[in-house]
Protein backbone atom coordinates (compact mmCIF):
# COMPACT_ATOMS: atom_id res chain seq x y z
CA UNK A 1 43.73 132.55 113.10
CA UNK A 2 46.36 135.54 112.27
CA UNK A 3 49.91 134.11 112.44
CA UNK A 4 52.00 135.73 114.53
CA UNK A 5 55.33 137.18 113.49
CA UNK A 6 57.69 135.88 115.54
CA UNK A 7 61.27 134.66 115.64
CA UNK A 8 61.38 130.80 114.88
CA UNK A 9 63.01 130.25 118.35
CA UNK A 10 60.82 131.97 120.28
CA UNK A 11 57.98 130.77 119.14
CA UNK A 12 59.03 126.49 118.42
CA UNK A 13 60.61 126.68 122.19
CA UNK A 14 63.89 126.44 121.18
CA UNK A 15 66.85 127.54 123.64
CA UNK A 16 69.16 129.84 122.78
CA UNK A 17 72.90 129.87 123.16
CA UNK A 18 75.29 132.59 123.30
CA UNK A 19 79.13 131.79 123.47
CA UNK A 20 81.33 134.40 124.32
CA UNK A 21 85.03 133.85 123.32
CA UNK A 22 85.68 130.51 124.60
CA UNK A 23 85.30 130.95 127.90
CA UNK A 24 82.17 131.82 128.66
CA UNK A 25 78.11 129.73 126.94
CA UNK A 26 74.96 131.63 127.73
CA UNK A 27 72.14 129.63 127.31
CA UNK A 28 67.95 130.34 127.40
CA UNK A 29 65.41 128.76 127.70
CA UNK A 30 67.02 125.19 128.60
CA UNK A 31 65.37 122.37 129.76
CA UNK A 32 67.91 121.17 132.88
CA UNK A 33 71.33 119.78 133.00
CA UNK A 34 71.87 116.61 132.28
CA UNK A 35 75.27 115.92 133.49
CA UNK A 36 78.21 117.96 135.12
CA UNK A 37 81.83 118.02 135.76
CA UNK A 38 84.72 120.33 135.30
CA UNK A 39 85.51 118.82 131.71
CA UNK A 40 81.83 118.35 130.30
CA UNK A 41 77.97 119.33 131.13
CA UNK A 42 75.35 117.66 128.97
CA UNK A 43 72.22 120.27 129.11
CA UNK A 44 68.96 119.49 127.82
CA UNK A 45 68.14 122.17 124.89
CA UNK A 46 64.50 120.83 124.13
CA UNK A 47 65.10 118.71 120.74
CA UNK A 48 68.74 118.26 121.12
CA UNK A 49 71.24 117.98 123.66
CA UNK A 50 73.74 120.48 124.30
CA UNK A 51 77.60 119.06 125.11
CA UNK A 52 80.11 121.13 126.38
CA UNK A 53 83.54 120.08 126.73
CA UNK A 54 86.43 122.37 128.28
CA UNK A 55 88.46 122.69 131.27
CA UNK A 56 87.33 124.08 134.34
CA UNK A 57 83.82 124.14 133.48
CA UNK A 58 81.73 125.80 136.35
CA UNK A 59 78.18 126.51 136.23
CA UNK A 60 78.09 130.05 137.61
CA UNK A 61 74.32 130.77 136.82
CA UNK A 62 71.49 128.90 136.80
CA UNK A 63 68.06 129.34 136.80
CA UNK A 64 64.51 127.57 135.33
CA UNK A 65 65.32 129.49 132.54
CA UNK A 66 68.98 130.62 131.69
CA UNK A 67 72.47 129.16 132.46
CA UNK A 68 75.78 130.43 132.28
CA UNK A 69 78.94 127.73 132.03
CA UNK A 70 82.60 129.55 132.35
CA UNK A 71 85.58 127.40 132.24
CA UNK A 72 87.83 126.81 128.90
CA UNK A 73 85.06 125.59 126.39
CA UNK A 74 86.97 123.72 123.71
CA UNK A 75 83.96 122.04 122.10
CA UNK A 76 80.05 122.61 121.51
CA UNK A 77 78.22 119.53 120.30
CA UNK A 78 74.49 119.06 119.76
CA UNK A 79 73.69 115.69 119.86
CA UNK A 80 70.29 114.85 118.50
């Protein structure tokens, strides 16, 4: 079987995050949210769990496949 070339995220399943600034976290291909409030969300990321901690955290989009978090995000963890 050929291999395919493609990125090592796309093809392991791997979500991809995107922070603007800090106030805005774009994130594909997640797995659901864990946990939610206004100071943390704990999203599911496939091998590791994403933590975001902030201030007036809001989820604004979300979808099977994408999720956007605005607020004040003053720390990204990934917690294993």
């Amino acid at each position: 079987m050929d291999r395919l070339d493609l990125p090592v995220n796309l093809a392991s399943g791997v979500a991809r995050m995107e922070l603007l600034g800090n106030r805005s976290l774009y994130i594909d291909r997640h797995r659901g949210v864990l946990a939610y409030s206004a100071e943390a969300v704990d999203i599911n990321a496939g091998t590791v769990v994403v933590r975001v901690q902030g201030e007036g955290l809001e989820l604004v989009v979300m979808t099977d496949e994408e999720l956007r978090i605005n607020g004040v995000i003053r720390q990204l963890r990934l917690v294993e």
